[in-house]
C-alpha atoms as a PDB file:
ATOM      1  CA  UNK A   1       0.000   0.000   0.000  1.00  0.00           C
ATOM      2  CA  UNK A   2       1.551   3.369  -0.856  1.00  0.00           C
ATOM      3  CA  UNK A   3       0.349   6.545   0.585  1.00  0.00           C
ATOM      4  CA  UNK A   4       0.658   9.593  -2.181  1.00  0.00           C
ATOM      5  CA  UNK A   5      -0.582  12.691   0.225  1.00  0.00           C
ATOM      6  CA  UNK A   6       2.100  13.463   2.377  1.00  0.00           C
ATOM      7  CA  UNK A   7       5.386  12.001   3.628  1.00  0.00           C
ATOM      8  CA  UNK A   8       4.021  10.714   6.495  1.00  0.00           C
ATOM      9  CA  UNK A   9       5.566   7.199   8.005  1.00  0.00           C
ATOM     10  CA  UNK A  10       3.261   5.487  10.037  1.00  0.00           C
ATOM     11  CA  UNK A  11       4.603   2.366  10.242  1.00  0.00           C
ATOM     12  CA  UNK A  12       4.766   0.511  13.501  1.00  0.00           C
ATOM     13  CA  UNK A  13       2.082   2.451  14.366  1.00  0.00           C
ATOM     14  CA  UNK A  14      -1.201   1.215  16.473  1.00  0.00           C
ATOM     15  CA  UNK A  15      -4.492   3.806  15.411  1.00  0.00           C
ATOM     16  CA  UNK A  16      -7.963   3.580  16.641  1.00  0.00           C
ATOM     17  CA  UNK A  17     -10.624   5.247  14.584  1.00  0.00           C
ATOM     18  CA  UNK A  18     -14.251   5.576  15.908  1.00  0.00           C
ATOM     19  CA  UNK A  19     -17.302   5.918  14.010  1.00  0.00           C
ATOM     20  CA  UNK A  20     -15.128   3.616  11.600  1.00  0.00           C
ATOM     21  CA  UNK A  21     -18.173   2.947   9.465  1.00  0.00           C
ATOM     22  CA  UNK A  22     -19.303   6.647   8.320  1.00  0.00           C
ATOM     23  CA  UNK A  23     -17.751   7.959   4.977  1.00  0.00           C
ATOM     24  CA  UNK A  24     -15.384  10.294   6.135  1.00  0.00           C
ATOM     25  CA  UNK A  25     -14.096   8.311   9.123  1.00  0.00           C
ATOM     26  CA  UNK A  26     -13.627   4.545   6.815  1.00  0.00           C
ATOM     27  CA  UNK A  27     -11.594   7.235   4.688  1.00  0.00           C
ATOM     28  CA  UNK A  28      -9.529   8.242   7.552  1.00  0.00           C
ATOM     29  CA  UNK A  29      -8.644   4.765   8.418  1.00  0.00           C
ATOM     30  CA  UNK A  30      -7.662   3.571   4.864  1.00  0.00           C
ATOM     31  CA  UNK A  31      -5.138   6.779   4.792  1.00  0.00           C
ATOM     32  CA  UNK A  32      -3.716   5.470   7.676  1.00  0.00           C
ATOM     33  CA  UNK A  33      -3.464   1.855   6.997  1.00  0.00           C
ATOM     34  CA  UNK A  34      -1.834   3.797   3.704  1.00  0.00           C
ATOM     35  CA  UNK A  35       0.704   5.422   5.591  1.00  0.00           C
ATOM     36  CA  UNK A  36       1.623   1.982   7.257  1.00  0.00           C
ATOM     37  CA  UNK A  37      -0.723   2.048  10.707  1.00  0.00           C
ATOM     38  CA  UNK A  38      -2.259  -0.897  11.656  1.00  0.00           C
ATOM     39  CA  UNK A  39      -5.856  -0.003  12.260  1.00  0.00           C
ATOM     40  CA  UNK A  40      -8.561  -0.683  15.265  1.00  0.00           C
ATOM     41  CA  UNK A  41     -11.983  -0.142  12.966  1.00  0.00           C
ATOM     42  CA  UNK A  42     -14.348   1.269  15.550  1.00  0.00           C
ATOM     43  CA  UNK A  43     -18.458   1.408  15.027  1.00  0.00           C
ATOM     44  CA  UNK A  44     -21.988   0.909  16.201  1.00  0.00           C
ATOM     45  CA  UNK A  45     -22.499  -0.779  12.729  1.00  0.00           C
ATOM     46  CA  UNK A  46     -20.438  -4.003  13.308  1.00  0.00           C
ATOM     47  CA  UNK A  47     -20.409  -5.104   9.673  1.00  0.00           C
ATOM     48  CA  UNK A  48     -20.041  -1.543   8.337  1.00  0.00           C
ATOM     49  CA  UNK A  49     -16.201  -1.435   9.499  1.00  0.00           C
ATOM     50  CA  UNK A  50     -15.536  -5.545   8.764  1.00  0.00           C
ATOM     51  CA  UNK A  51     -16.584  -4.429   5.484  1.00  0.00           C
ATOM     52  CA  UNK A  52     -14.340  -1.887   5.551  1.00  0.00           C
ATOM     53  CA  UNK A  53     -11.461  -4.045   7.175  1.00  0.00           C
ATOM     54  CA  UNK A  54     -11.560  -6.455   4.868  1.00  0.00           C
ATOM     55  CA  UNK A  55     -10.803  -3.486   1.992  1.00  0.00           C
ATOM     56  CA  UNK A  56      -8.108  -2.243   3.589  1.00  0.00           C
ATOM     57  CA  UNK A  57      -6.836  -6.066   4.310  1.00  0.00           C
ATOM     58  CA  UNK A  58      -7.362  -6.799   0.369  1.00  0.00           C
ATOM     59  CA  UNK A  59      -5.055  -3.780  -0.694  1.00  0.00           C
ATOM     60  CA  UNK A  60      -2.358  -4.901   1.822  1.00  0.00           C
ATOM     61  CA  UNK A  61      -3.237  -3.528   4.941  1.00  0.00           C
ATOM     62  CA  UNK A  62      -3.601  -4.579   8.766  1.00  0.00           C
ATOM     63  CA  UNK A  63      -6.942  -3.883   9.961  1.00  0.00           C
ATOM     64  CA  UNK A  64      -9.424  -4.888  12.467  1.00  0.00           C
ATOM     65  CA  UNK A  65     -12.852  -4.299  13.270  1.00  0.00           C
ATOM     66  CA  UNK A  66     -14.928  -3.850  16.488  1.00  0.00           C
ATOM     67  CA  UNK A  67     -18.480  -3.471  17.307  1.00  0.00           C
ATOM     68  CA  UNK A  68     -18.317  -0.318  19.887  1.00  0.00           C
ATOM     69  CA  UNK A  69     -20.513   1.673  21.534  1.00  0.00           C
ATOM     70  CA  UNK A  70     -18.343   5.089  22.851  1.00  0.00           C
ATOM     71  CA  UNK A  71     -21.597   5.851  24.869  1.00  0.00           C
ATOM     72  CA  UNK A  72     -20.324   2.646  27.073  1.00  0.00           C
ATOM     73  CA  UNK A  73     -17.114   3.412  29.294  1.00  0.00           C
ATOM     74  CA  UNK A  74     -17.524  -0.402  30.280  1.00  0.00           C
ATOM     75  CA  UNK A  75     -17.106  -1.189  26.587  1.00  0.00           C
ATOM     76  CA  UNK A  76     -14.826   1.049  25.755  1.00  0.00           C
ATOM     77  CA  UNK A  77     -12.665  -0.253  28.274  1.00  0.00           C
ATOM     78  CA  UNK A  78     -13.318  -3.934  26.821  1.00  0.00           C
ATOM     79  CA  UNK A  79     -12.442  -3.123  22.996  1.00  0.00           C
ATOM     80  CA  UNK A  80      -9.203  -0.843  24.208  1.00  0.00           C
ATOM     81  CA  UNK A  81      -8.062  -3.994  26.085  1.00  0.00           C
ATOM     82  CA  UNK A  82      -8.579  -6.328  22.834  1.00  0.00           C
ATOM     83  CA  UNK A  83      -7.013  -3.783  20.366  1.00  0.00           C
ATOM     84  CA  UNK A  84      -4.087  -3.812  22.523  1.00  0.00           C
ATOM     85  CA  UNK A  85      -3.708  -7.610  22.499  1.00  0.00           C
ATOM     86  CA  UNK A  86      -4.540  -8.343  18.722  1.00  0.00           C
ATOM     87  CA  UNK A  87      -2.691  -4.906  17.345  1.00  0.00           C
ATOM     88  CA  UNK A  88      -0.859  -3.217  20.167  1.00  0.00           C
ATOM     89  CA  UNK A  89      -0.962  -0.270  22.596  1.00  0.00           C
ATOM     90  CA  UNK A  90      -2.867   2.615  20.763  1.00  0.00           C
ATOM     91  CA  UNK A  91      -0.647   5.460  19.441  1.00  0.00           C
ATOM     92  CA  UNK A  92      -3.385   7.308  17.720  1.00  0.00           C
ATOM     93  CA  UNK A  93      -6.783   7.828  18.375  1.00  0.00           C
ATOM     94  CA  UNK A  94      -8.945   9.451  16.009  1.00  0.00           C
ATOM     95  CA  UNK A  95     -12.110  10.489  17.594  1.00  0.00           C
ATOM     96  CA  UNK A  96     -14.831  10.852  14.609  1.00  0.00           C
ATOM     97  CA  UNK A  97     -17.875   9.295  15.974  1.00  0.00           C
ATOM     98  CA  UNK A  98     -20.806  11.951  16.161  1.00  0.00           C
ATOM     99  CA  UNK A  99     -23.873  13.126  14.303  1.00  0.00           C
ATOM    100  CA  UNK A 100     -27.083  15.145  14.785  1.00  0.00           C
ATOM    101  CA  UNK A 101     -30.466  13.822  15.331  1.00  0.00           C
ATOM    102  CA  UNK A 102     -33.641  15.308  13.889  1.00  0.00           C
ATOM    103  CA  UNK A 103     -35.627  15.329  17.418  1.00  0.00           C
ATOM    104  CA  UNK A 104     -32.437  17.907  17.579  1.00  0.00           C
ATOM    105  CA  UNK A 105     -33.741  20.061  14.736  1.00  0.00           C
ATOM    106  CA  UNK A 106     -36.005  23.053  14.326  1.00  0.00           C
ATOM    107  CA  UNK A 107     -37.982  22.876  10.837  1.00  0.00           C
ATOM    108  CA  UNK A 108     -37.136  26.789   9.992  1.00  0.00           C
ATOM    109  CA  UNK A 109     -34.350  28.546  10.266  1.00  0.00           C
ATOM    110  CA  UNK A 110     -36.151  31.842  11.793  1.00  0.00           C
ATOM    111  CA  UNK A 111     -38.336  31.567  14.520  1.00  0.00           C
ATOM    112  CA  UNK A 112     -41.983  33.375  13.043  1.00  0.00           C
ATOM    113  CA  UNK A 113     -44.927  34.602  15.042  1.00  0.00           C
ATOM    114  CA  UNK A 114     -47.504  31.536  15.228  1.00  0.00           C
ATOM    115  CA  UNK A 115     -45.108  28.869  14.319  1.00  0.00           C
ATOM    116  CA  UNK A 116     -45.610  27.756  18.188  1.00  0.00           C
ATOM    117  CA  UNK A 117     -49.360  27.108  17.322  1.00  0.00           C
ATOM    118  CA  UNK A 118     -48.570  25.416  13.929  1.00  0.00           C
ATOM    119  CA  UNK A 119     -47.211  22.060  13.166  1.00  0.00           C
ATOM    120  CA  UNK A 120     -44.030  23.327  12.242  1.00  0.00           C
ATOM    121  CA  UNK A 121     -41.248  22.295  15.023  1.00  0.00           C
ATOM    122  CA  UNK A 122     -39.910  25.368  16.175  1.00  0.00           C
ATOM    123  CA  UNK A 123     -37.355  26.135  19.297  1.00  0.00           C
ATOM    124  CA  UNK A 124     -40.274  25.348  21.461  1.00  0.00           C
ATOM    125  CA  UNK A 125     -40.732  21.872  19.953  1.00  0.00           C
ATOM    126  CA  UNK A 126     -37.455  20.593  20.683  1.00  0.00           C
ATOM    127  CA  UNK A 127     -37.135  17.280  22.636  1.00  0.00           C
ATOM    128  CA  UNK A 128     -34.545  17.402  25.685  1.00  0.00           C
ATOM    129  CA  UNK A 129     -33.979  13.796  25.422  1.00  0.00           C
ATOM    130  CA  UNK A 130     -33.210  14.213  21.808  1.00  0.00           C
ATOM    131  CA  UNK A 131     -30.977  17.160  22.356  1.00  0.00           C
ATOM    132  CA  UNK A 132     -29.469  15.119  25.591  1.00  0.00           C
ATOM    133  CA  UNK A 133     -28.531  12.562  22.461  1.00  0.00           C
ATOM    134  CA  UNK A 134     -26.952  14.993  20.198  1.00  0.00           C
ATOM    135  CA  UNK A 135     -24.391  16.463  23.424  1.00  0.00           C
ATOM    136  CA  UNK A 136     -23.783  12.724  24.167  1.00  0.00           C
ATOM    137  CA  UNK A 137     -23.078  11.203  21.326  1.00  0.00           C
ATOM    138  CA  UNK A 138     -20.175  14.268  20.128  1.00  0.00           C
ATOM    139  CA  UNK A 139     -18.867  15.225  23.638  1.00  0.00           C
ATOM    140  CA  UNK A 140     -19.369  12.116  25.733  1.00  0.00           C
ATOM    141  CA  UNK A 141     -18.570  10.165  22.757  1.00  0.00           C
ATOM    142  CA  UNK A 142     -15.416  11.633  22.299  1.00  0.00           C
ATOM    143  CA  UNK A 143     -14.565  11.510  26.016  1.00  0.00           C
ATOM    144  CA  UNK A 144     -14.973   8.121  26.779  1.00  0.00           C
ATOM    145  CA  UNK A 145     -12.956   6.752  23.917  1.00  0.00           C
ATOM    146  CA  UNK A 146     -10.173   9.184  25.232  1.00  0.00           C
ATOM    147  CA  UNK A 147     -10.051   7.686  28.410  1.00  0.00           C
ATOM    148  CA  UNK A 148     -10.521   4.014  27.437  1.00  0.00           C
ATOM    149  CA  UNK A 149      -7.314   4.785  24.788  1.00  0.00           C
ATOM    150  CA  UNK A 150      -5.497   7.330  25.809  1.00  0.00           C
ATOM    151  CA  UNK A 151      -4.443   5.205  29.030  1.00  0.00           C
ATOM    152  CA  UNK A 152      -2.494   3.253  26.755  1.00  0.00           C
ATOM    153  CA  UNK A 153      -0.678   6.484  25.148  1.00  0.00           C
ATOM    154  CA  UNK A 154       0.864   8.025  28.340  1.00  0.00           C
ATOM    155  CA  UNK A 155       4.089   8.550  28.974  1.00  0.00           C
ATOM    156  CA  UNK A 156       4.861   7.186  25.211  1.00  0.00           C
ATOM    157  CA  UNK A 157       6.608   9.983  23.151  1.00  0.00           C
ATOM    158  CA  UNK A 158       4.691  10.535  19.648  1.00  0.00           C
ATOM    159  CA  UNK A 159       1.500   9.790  20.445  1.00  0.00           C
ATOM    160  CA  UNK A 160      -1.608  12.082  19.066  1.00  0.00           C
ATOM    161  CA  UNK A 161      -5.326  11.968  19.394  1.00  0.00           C
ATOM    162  CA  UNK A 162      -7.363  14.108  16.693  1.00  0.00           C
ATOM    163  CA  UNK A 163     -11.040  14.935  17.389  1.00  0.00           C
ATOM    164  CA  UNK A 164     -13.089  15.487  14.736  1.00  0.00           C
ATOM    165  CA  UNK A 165     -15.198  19.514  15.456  1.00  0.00           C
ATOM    166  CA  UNK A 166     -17.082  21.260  12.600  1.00  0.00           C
ATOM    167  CA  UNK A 167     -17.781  24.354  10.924  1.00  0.00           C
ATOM    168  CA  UNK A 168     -21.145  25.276  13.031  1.00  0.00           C
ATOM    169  CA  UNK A 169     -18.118  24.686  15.962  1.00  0.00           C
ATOM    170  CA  UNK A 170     -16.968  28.447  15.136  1.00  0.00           C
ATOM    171  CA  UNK A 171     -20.333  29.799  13.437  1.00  0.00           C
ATOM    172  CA  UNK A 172     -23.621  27.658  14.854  1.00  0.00           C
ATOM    173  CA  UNK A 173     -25.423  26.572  11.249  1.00  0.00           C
ATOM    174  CA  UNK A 174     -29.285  27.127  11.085  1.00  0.00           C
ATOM    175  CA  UNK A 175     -31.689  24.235  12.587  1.00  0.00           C
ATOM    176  CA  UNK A 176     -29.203  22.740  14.583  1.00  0.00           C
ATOM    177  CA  UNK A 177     -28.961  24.291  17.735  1.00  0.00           C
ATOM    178  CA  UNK A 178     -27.452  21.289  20.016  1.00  0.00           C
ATOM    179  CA  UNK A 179     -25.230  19.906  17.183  1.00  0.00           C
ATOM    180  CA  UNK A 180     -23.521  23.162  16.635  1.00  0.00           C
ATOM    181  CA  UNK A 181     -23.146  23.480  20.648  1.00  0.00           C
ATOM    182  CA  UNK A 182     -21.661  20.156  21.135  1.00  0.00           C
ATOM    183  CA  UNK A 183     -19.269  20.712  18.177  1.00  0.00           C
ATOM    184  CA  UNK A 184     -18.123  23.829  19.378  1.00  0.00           C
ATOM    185  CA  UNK A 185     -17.518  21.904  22.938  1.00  0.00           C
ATOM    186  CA  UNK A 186     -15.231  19.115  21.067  1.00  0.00           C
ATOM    187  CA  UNK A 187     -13.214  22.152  20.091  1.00  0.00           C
ATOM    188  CA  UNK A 188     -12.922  23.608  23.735  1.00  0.00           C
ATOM    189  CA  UNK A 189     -11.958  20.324  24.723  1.00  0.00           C
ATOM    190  CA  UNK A 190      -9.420  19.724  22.040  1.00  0.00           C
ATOM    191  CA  UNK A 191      -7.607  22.706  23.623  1.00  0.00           C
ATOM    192  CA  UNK A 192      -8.543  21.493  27.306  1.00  0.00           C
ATOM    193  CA  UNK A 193      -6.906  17.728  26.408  1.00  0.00           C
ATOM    194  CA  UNK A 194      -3.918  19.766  24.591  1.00  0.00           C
ATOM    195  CA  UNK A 195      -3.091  20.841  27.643  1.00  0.00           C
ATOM    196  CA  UNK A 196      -3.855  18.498  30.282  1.00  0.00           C
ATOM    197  CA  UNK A 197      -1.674  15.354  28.509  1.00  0.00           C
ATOM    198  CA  UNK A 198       1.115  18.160  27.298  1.00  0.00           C
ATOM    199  CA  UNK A 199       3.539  16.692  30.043  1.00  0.00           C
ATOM    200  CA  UNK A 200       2.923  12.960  28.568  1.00  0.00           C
ATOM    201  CA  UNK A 201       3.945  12.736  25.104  1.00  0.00           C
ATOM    202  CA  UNK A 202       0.226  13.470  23.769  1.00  0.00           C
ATOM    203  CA  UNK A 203      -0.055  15.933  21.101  1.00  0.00           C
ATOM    204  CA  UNK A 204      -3.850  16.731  20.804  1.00  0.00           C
ATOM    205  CA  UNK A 205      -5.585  18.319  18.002  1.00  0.00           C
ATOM    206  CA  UNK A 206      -9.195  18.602  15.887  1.00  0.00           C
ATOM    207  CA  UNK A 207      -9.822  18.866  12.309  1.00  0.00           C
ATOM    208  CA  UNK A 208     -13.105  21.125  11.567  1.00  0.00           C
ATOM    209  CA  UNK A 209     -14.575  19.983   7.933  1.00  0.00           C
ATOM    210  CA  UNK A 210     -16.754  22.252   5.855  1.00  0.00           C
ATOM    211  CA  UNK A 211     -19.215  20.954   4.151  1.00  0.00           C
ATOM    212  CA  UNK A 212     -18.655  17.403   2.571  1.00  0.00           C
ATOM    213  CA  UNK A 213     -21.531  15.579   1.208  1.00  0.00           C
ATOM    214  CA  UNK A 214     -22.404  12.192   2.974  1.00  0.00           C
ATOM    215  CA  UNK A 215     -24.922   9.686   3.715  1.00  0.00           C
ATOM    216  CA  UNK A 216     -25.500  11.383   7.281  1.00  0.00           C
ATOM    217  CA  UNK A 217     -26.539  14.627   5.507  1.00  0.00           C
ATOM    218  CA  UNK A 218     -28.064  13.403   1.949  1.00  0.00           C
ATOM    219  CA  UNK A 219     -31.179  14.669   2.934  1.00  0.00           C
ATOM    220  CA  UNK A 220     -30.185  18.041   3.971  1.00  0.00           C
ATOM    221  CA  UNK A 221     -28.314  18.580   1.086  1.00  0.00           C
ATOM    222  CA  UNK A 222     -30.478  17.201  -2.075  1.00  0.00           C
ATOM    223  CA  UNK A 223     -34.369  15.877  -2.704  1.00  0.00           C
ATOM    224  CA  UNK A 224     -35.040  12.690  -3.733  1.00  0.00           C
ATOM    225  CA  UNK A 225     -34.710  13.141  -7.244  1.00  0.00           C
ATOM    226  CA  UNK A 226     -31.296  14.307  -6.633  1.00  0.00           C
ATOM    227  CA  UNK A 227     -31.740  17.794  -6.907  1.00  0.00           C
ATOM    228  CA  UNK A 228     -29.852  20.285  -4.858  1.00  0.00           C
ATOM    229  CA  UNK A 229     -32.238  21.713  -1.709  1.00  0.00           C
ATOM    230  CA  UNK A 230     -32.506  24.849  -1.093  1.00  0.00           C
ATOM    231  CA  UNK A 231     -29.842  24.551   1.702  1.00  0.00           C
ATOM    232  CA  UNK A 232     -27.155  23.318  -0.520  1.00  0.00           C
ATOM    233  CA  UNK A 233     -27.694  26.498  -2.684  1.00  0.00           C
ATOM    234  CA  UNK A 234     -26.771  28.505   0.454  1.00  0.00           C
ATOM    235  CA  UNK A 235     -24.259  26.471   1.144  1.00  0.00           C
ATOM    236  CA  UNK A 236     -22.044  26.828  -2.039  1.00  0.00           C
ATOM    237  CA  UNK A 237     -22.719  30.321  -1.865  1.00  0.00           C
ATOM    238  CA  UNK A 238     -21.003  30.923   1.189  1.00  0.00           C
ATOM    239  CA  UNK A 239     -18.192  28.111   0.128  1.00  0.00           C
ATOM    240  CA  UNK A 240     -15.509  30.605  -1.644  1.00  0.00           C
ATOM    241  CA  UNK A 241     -14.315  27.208  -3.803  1.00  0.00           C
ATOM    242  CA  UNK A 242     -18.436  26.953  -4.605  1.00  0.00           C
ATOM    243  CA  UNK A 243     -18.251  23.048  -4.167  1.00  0.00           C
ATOM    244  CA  UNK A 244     -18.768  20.759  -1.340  1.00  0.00           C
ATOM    245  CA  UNK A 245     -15.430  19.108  -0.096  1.00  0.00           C
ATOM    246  CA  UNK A 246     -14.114  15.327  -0.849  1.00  0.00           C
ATOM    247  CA  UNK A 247     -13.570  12.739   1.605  1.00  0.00           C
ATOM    248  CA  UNK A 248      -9.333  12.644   0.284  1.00  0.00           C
ATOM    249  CA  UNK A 249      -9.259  16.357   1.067  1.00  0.00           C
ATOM    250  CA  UNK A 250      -9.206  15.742   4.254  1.00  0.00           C
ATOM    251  CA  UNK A 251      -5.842  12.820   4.495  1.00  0.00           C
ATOM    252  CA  UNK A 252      -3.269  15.935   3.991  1.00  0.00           C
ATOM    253  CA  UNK A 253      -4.908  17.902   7.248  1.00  0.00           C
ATOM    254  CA  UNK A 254      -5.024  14.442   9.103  1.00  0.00           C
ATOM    255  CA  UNK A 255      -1.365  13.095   7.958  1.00  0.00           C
ATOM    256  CA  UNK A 256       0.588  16.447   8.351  1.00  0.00           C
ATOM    257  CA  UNK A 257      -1.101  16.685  12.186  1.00  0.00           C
ATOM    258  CA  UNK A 258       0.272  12.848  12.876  1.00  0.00           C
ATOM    259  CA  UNK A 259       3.578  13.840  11.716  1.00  0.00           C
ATOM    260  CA  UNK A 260       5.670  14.188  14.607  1.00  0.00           C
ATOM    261  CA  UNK A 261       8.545  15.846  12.603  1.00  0.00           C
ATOM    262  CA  UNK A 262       6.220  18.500  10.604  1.00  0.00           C
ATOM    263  CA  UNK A 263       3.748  18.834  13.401  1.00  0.00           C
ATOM    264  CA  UNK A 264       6.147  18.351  16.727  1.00  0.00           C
ATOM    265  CA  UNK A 265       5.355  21.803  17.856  1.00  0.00           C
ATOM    266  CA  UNK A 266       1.338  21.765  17.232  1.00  0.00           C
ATOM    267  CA  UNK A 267      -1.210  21.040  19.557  1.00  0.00           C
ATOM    268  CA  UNK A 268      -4.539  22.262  20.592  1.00  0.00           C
ATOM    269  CA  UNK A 269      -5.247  23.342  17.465  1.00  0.00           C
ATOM    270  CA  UNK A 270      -8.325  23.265  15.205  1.00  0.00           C
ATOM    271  CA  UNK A 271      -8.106  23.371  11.505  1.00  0.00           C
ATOM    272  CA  UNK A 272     -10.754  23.863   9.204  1.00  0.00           C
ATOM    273  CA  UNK A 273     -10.706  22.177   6.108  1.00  0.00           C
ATOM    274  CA  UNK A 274     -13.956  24.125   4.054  1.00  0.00           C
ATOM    275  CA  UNK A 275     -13.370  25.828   0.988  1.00  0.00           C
ATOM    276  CA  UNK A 276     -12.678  29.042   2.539  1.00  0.00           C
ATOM    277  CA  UNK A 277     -16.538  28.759   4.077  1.00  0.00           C
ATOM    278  CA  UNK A 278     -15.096  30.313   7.795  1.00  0.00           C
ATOM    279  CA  UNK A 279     -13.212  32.711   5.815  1.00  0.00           C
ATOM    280  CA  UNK A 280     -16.011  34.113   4.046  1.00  0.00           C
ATOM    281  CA  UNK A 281     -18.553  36.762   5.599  1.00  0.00           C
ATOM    282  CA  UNK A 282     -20.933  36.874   2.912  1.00  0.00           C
ATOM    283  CA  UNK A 283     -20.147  40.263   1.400  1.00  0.00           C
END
């Protein structure tokens, strides 16, 4: 397997990737199988990242796969423990399981007189066990992962964890109140982890994408006839490059963060990768 992105050597390596089995996060484990990691497949969706194991086996690859639930210190703690005897102790974990949930989600983006009364859900609609889900899944999912893998990394020079934030982390997007929140509080604790495991040989960073089309946001982002919503149209229009990202674009941001030559003197950073979408202010 030959990695053509960036000169980054990951052989000998041990990485963990959660949410394994989503399209950006199956990418980010085939770029580092690439660059010579041997890969812990991490997922809900059990045959989602064998599927995806077995790829990155077939091209010459090591790879594993693990049903996980980050929600679950208890099985966190389990899969952490059989990583490290089938693959090794972890040297990088990439946390990138996440995602919104439409109990989450107003209908409209601006709140008009009489929507409470109408069967549009507004603000006042929104479900606190739904919005409970959304803060759970990003933050808590990211935090128990850390501490079932990151055990492993201490005290080992080299080692890196990357969370995966968002755009709506520095500008919240429209309709998505508690998704926006709880990706603006993986980037706070990005910098909080930066600093707490700085003594330890833990670099600690987060990659924000833009907007990249996938199967979690199809819906948002075209009809059912394939045509582009509404939303997509605003979308592009605040995307300088006028195009919605690629799941490679991201392997240079995520390589060149692991390198501990290029990157030694990085952490607790977030970098967006979106077209020039933070950039722009719309005039």
């Amino acid at each position: 397997m030959k990695n053509n992105v960036i000169n980054t050597d990951l052989s000998g390596k041990v990485a963990v990737v959660t949410g394994a089995g989503g399209v950006l996060c199956s990418a980010f484990a085939t770029v580092l199988a690439r660059a010579g990691a041997r890969v812990a497949l991490l997922d809900l969706n059990f045959e989602a990242v064998k599927l995806v194991a077995e790829e990155i086996e077939a091209e010459g690859g090591v790879a594993r796969a693990y049903e996980c639930n980050v929600l679950n210190k208890d099985i966190c703690k389990s899969v952490a423990e059989s990583v490290e005897a089938e693959l090794g102790k972890c040297d990088i974990l990439i946390n990138g399981a996440g995602g919104n949930n439409a109990r989450a989600t107003t209908d409209k983006e601006y709140y008009e007189l009489g929507d409470i009364d109408s069967d549009t859900k507004s603000f006042f609609d929104l479900e606190s066990e739904g919005v409970g889900f959304v803060f759970n899944l990003n933050f808590l999912g990211t935090l128990i992962p850390t501490q079932a893998f990151a055990k492993q990394m201490v005290g080992r020079e080299g080692c890196n964890i990357i969370n995966i934030s968002s755009m709506n982390a520095f500008t919240p997007l429209t309709k998505i109140p508690a998704y926006s929140g709880a990706k603006a509080a993986i980037s706070n604790f990005t910098q909080w982890l930066a600093v707490h495991f700085s003594k330890v040989g833990i670099r600690v960073n987060a990659i924000a994408p833009g907007f990249f089309s996938t199967k979690q946001n199809a819906k948002l982002l075209f009809n059912d006839d394939g045509t582009p919503t509404a939303r997509t149209g605003k979308i592009l229009a605040a995307t300088p490059m006028n195009r919605f990202g690629e799941a490679h674009e991201l392997d240079g941001a995520l390589l060149f963060l692991l390198n501990n030559e290029a990157a030694s003197f990085i952490t607790g950073v977030v970098l967006p990768v979106d077209g020039g979408f933070s950039a722009y202010s719309g005039v």
